[in-house]
N, C-alpha and C. Protein backbone atom coordinates (compact mmCIF):
# COMPACT_ATOMS: atom_id res chain seq x y z
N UNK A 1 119.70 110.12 97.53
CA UNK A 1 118.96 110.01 96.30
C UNK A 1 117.63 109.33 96.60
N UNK A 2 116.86 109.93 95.68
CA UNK A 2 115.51 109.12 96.40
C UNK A 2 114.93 107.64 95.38
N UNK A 3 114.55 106.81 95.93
CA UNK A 3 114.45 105.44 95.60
C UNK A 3 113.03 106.02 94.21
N UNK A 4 113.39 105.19 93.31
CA UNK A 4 112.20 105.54 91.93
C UNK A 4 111.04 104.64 92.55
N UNK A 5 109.71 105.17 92.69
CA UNK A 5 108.66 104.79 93.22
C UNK A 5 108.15 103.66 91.73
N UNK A 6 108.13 102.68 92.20
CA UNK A 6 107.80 101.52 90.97
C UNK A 6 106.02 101.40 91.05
N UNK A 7 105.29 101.84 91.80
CA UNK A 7 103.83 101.82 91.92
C UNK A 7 103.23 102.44 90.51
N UNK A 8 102.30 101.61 90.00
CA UNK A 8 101.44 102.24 89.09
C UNK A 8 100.28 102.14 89.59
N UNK A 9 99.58 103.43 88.97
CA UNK A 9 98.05 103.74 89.28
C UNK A 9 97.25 103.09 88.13
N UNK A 10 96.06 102.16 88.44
CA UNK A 10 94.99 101.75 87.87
C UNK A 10 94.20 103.07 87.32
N UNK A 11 94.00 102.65 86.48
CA UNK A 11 92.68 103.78 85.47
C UNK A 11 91.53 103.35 85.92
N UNK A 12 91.03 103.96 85.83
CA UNK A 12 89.09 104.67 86.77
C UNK A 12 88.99 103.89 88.01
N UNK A 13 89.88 103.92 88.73
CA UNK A 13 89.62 103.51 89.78
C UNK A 13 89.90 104.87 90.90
N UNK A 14 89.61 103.98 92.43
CA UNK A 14 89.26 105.99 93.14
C UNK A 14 90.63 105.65 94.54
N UNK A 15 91.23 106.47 94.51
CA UNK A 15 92.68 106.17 95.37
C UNK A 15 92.19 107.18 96.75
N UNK A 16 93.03 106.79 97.65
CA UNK A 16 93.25 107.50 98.81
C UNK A 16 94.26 107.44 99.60
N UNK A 17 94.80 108.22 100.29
CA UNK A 17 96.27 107.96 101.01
C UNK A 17 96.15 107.88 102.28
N UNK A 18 96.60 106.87 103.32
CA UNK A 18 97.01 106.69 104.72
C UNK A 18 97.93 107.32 104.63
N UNK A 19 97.92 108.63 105.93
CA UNK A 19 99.64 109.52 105.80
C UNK A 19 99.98 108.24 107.32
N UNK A 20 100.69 108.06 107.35
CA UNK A 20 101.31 107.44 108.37
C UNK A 20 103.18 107.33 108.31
N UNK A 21 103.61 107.27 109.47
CA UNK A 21 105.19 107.13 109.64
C UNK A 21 105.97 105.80 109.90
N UNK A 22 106.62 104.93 108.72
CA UNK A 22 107.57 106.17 107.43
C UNK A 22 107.37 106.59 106.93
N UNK A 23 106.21 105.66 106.18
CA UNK A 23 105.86 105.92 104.96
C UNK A 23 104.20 105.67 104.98
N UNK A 24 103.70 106.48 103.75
CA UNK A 24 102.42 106.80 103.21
C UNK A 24 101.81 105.30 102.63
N UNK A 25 100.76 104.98 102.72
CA UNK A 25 100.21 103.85 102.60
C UNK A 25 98.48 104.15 101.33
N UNK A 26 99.00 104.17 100.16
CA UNK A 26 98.06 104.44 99.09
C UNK A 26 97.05 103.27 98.92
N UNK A 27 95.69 103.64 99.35
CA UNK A 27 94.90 102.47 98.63
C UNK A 27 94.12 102.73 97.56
N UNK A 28 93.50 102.11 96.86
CA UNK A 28 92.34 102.09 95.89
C UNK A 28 90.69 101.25 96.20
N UNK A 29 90.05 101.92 95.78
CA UNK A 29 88.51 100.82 95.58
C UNK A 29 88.28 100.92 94.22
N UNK A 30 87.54 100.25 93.54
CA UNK A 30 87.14 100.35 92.00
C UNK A 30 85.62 101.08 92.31
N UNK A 31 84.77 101.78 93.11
CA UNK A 31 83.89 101.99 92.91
C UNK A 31 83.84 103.26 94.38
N UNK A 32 83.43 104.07 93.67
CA UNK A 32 82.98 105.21 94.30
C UNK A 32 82.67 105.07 95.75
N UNK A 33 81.51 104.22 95.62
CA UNK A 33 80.71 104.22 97.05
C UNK A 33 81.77 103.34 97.99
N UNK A 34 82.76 102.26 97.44
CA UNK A 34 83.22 101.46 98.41
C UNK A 34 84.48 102.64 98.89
N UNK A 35 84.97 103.48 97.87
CA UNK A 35 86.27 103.73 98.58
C UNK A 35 85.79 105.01 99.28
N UNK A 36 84.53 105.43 99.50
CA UNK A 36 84.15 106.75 100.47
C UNK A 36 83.62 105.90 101.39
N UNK A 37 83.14 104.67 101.87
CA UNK A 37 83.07 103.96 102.95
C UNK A 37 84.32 103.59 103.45
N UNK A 38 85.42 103.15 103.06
CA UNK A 38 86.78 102.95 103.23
C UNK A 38 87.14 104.19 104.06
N UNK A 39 87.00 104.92 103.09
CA UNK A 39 87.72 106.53 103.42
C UNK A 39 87.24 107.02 104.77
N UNK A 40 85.88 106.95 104.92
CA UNK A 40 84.92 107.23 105.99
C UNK A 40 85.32 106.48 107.30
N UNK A 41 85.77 105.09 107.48
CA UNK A 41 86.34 104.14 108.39
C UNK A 41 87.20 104.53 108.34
N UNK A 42 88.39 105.11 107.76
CA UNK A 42 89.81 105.00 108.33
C UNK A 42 89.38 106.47 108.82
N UNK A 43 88.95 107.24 108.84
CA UNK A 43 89.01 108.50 109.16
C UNK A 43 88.06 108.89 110.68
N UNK A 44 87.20 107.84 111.09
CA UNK A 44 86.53 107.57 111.99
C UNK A 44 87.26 107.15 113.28
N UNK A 45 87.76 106.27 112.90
CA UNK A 45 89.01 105.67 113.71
C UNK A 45 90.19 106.69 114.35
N UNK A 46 90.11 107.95 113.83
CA UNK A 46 91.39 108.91 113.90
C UNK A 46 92.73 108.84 113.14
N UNK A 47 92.44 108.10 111.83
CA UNK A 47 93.77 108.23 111.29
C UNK A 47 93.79 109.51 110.31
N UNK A 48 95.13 109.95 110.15
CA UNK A 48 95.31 111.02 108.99
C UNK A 48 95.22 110.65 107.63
N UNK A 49 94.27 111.03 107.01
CA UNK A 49 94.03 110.53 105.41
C UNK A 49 93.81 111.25 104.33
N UNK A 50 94.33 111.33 103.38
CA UNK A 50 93.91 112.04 102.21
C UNK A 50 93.08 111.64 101.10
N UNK A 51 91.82 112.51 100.65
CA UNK A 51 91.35 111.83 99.19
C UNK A 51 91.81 112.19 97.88
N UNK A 52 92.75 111.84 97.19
CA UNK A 52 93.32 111.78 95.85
C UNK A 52 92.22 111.85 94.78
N UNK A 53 91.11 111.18 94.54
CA UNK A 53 90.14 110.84 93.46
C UNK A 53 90.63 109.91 92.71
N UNK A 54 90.22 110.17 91.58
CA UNK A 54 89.61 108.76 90.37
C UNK A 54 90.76 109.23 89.49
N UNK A 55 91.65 108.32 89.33
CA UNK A 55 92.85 108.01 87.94
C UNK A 55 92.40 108.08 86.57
N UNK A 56 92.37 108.60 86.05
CA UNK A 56 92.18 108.60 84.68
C UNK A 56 92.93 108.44 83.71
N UNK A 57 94.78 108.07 84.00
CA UNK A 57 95.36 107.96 83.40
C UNK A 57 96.50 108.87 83.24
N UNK A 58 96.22 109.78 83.60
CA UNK A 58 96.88 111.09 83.42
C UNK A 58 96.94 112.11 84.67
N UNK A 59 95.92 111.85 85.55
CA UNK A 59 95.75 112.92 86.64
C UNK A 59 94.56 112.54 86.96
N UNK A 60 94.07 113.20 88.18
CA UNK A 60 93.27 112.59 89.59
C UNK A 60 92.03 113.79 88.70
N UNK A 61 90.80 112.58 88.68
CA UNK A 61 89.70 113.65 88.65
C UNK A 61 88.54 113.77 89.98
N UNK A 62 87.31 114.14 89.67
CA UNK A 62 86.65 114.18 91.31
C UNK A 62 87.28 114.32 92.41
N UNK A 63 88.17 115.15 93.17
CA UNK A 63 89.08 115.47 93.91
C UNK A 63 88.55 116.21 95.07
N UNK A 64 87.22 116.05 94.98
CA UNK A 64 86.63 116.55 96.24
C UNK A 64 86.04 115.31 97.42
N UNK A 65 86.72 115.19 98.47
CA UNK A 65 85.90 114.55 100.07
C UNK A 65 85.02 114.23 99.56
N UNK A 66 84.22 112.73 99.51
CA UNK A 66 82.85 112.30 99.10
C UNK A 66 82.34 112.40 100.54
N UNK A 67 80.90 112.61 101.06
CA UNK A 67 80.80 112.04 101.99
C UNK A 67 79.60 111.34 102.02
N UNK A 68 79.67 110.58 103.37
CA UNK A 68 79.40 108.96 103.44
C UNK A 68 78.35 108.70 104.08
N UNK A 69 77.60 108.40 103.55
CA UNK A 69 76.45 108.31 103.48
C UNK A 69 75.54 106.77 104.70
N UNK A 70 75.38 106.39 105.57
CA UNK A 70 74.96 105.21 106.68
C UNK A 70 73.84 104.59 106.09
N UNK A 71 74.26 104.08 105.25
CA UNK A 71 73.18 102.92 104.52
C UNK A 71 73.12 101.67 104.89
């Protein structure tokens, strides 16, 4: 049986997933630009990552790869 995932998602904030083994490692930034710099570093490094987008409460909006900009 599978264990009930007790995690809740924050509203307007922007998520992304570390796939890693066992288990998947979900983060968040509250702001656009920090979590496509985030996203951009873990993915630099060679890890496997996914971009989820922005919570709205209901379902993931902006669901497209930001990319990252060397400011």
């Amino acid at each position: 049986m599978r264990r009930k995932s007790s995690y809740s998602y924050r509203k307007d904030a922007y998520y992304f997933t570390i796939k890693s083994s066992p288990r998947d490692i979900t983060m968040f930034r509250d702001t656009k630009k920090a979590a496509a710099q985030t996203y951009g570093y873990y993915e630099s490094v060679g890890k496997r990552i996914e971009w989820l987008g922005k919570w709205n409460g209901k379902k993931f909006e902006e669901t497209t790869i930001p990319t990252v900009s060397n400011e």
